[in-house]
PDB file of N, CA and C in Angstrom:
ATOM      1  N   UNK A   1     -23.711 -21.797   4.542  1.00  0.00           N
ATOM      2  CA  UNK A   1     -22.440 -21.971   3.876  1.00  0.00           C
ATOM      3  C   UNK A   1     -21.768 -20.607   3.745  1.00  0.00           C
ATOM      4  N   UNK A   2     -20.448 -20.602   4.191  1.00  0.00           N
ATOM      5  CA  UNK A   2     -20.256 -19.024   3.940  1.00  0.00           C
ATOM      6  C   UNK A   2     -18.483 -19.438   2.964  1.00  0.00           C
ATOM      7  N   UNK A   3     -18.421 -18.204   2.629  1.00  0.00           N
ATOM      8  CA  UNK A   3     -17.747 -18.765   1.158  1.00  0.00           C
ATOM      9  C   UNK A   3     -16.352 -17.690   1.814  1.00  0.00           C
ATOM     10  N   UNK A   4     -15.296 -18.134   0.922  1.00  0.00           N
ATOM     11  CA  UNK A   4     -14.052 -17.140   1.049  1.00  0.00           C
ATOM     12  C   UNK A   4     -13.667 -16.184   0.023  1.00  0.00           C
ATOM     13  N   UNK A   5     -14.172 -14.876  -0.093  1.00  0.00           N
ATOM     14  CA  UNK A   5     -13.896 -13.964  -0.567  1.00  0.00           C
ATOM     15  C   UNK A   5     -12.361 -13.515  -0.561  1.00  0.00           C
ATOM     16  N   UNK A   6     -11.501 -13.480  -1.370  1.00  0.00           N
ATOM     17  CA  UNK A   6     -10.711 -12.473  -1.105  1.00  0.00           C
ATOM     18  C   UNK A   6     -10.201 -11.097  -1.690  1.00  0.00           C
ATOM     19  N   UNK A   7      -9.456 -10.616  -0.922  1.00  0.00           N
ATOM     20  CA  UNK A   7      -8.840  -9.261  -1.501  1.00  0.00           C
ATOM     21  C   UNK A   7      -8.050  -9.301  -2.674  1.00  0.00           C
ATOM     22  N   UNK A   8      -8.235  -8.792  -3.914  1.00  0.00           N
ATOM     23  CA  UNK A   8      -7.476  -8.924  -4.774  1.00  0.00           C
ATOM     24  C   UNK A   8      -6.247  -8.056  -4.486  1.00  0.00           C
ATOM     25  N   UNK A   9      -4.397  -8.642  -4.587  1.00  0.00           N
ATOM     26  CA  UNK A   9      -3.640  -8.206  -4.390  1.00  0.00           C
ATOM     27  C   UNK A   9      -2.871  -7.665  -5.540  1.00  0.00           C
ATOM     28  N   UNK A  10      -3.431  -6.780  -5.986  1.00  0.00           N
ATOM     29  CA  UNK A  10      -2.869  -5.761  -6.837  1.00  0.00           C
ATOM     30  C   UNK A  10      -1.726  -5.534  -7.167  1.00  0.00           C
ATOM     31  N   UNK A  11      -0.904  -4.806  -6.055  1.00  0.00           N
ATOM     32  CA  UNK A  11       0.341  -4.373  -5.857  1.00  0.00           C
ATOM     33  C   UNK A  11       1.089  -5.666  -6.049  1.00  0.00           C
ATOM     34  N   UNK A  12       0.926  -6.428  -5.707  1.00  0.00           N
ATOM     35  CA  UNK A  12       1.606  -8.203  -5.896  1.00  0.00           C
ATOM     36  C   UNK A  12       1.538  -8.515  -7.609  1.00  0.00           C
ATOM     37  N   UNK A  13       0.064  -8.672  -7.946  1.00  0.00           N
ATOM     38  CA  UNK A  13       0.421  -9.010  -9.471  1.00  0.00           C
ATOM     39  C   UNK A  13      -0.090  -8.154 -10.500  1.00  0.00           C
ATOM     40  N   UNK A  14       0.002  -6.872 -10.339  1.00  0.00           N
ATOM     41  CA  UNK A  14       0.146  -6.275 -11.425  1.00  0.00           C
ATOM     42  C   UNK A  14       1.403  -5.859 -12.269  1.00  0.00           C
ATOM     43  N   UNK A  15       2.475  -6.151 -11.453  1.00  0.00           N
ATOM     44  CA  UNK A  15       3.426  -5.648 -11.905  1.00  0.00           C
ATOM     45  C   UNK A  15       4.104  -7.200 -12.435  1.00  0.00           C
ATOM     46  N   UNK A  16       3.605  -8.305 -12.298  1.00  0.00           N
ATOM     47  CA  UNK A  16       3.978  -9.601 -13.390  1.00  0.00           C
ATOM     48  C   UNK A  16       2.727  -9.553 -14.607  1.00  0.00           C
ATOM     49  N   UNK A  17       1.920  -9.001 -14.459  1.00  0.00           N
ATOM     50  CA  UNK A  17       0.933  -8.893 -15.590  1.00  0.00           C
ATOM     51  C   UNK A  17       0.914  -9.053 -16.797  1.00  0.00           C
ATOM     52  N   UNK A  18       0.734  -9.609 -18.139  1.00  0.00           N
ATOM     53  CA  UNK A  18       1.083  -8.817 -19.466  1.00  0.00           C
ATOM     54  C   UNK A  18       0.399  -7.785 -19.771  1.00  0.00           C
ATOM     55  N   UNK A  19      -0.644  -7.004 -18.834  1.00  0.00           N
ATOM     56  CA  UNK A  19      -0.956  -5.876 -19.123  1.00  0.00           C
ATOM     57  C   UNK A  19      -0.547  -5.005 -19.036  1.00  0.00           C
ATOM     58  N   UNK A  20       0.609  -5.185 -18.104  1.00  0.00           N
ATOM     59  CA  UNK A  20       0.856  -3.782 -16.918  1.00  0.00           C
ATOM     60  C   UNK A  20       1.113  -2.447 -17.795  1.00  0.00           C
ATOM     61  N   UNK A  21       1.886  -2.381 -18.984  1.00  0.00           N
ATOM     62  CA  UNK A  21       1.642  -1.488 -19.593  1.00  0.00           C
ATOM     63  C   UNK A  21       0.356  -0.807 -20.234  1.00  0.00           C
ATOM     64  N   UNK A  22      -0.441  -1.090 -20.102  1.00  0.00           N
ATOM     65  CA  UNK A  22      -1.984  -0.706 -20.169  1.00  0.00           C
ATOM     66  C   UNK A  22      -2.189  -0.264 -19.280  1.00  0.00           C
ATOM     67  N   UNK A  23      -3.118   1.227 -19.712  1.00  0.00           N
ATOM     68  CA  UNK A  23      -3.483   2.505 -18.604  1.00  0.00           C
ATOM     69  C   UNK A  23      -4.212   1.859 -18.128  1.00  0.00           C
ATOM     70  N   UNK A  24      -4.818   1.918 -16.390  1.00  0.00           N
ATOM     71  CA  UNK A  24      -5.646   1.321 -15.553  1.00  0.00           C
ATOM     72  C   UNK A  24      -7.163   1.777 -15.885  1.00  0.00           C
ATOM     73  N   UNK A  25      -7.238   2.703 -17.138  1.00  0.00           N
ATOM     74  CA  UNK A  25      -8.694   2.751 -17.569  1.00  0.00           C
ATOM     75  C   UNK A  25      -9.194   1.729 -18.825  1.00  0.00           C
ATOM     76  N   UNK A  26      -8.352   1.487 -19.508  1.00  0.00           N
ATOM     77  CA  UNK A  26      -8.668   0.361 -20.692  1.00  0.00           C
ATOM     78  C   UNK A  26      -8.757  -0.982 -19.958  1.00  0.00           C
ATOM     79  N   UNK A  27      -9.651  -1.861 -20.676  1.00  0.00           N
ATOM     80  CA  UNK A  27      -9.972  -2.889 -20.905  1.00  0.00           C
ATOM     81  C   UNK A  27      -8.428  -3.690 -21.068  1.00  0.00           C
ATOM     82  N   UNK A  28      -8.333  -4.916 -20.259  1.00  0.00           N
ATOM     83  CA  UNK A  28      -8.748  -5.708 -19.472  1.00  0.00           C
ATOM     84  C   UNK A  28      -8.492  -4.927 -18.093  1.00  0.00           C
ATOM     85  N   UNK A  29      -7.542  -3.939 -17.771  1.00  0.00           N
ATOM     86  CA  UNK A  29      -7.276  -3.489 -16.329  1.00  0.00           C
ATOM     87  C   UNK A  29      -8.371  -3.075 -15.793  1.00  0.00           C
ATOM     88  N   UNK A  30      -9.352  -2.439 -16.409  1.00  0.00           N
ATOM     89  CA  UNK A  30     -10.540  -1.422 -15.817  1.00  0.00           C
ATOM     90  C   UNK A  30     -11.365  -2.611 -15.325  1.00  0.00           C
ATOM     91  N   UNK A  31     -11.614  -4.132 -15.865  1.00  0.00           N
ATOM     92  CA  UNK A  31     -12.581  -5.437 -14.917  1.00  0.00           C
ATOM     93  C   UNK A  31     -11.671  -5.378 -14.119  1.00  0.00           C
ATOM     94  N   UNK A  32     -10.691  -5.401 -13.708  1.00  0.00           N
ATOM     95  CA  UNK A  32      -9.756  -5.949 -12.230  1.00  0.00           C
ATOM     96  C   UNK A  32     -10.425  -5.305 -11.789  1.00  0.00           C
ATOM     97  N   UNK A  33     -10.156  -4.115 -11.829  1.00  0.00           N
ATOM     98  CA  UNK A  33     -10.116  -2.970 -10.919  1.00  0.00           C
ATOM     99  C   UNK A  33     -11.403  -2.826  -9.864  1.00  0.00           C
ATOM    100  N   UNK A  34     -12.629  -3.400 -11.341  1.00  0.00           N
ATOM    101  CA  UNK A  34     -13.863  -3.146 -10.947  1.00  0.00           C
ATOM    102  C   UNK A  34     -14.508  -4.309  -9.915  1.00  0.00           C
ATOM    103  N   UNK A  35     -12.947  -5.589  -9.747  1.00  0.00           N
ATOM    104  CA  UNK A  35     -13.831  -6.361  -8.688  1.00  0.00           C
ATOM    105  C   UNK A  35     -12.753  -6.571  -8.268  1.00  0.00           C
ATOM    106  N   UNK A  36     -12.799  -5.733  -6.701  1.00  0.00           N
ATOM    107  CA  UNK A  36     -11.356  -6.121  -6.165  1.00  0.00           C
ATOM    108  C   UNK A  36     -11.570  -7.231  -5.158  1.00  0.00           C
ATOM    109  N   UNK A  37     -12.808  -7.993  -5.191  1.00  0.00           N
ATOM    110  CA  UNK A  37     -12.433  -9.469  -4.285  1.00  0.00           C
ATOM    111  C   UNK A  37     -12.868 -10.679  -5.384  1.00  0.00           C
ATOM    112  N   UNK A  38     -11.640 -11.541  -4.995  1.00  0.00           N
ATOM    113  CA  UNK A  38     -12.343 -12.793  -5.829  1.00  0.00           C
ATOM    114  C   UNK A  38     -12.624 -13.964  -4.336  1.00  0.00           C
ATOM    115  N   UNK A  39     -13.165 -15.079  -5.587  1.00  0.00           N
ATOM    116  CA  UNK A  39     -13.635 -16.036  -4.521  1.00  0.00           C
ATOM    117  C   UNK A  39     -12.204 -17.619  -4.327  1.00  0.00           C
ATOM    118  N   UNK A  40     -11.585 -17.274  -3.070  1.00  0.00           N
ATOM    119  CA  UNK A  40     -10.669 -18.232  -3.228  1.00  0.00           C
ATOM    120  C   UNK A  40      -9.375 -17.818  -3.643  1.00  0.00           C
ATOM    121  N   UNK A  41      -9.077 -16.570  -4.236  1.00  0.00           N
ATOM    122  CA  UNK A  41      -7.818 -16.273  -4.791  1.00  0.00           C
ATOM    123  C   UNK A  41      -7.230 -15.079  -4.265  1.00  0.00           C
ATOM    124  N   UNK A  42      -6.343 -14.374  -4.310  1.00  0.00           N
ATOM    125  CA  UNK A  42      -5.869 -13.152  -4.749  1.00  0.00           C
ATOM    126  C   UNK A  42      -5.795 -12.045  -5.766  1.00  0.00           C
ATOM    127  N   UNK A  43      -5.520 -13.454  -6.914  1.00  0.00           N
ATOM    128  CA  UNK A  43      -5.331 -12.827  -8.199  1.00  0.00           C
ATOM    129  C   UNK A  43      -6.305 -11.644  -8.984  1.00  0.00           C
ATOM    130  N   UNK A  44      -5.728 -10.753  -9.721  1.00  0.00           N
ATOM    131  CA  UNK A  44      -6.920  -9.884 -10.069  1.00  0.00           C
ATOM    132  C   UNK A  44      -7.736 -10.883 -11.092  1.00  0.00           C
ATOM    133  N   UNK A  45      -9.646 -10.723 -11.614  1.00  0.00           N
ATOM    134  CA  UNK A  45      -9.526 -11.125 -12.405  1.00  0.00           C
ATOM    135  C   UNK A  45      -9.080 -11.992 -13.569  1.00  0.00           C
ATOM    136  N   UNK A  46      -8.327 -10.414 -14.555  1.00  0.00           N
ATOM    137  CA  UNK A  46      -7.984 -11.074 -15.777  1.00  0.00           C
ATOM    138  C   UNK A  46      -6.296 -11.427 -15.652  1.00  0.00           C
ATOM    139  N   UNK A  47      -5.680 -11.405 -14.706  1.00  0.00           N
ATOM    140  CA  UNK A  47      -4.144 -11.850 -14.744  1.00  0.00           C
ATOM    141  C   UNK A  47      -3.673 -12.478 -15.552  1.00  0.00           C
ATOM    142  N   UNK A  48      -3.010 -12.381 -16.059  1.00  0.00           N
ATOM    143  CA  UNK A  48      -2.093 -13.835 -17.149  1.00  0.00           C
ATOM    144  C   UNK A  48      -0.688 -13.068 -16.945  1.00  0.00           C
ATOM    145  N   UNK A  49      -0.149 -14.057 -16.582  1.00  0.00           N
ATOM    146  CA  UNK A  49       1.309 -13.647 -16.465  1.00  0.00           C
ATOM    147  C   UNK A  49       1.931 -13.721 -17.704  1.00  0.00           C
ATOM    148  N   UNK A  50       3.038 -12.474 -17.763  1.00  0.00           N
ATOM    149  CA  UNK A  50       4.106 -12.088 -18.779  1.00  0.00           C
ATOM    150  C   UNK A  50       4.565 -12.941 -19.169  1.00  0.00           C
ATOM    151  N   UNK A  51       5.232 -13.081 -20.303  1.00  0.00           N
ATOM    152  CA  UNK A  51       6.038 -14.903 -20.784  1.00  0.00           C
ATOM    153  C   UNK A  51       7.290 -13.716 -20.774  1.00  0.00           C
ATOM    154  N   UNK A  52       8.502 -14.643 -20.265  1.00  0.00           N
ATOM    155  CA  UNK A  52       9.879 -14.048 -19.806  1.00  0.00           C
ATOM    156  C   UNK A  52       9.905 -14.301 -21.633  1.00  0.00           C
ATOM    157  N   UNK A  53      11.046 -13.360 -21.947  1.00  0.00           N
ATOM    158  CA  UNK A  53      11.483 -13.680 -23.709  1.00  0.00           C
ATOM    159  C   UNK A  53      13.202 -14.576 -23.096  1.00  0.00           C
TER     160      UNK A  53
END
């Protein structure tokens, strides 16, 4: 069985993030960072998108 890894696309959703203002060494950015393939996705990790106000 071989599985689909992918590249987490960073440049794509970090900048919809609600983290993005968080330095790329604090917690939650520093787990993305630390696994840049997921299984099946793109997404980093901990993503949650920004809520528009």
């Amino acid at each position: 069985m071989e599985y689909e890894y992918k590249e987490a696309d960073f440049f794509k959703y970090c900048n919809l993030c609600k983290y993005k203002d968080k330095k790329d060494v604090e917690d939650p950015c520093n787990d993305c960072l630390a696994e840049p393939c997921n299984l099946h996705s793109r997404k980093p990790v901990n993503f949650e998108e920004k809520k528009e106000r």
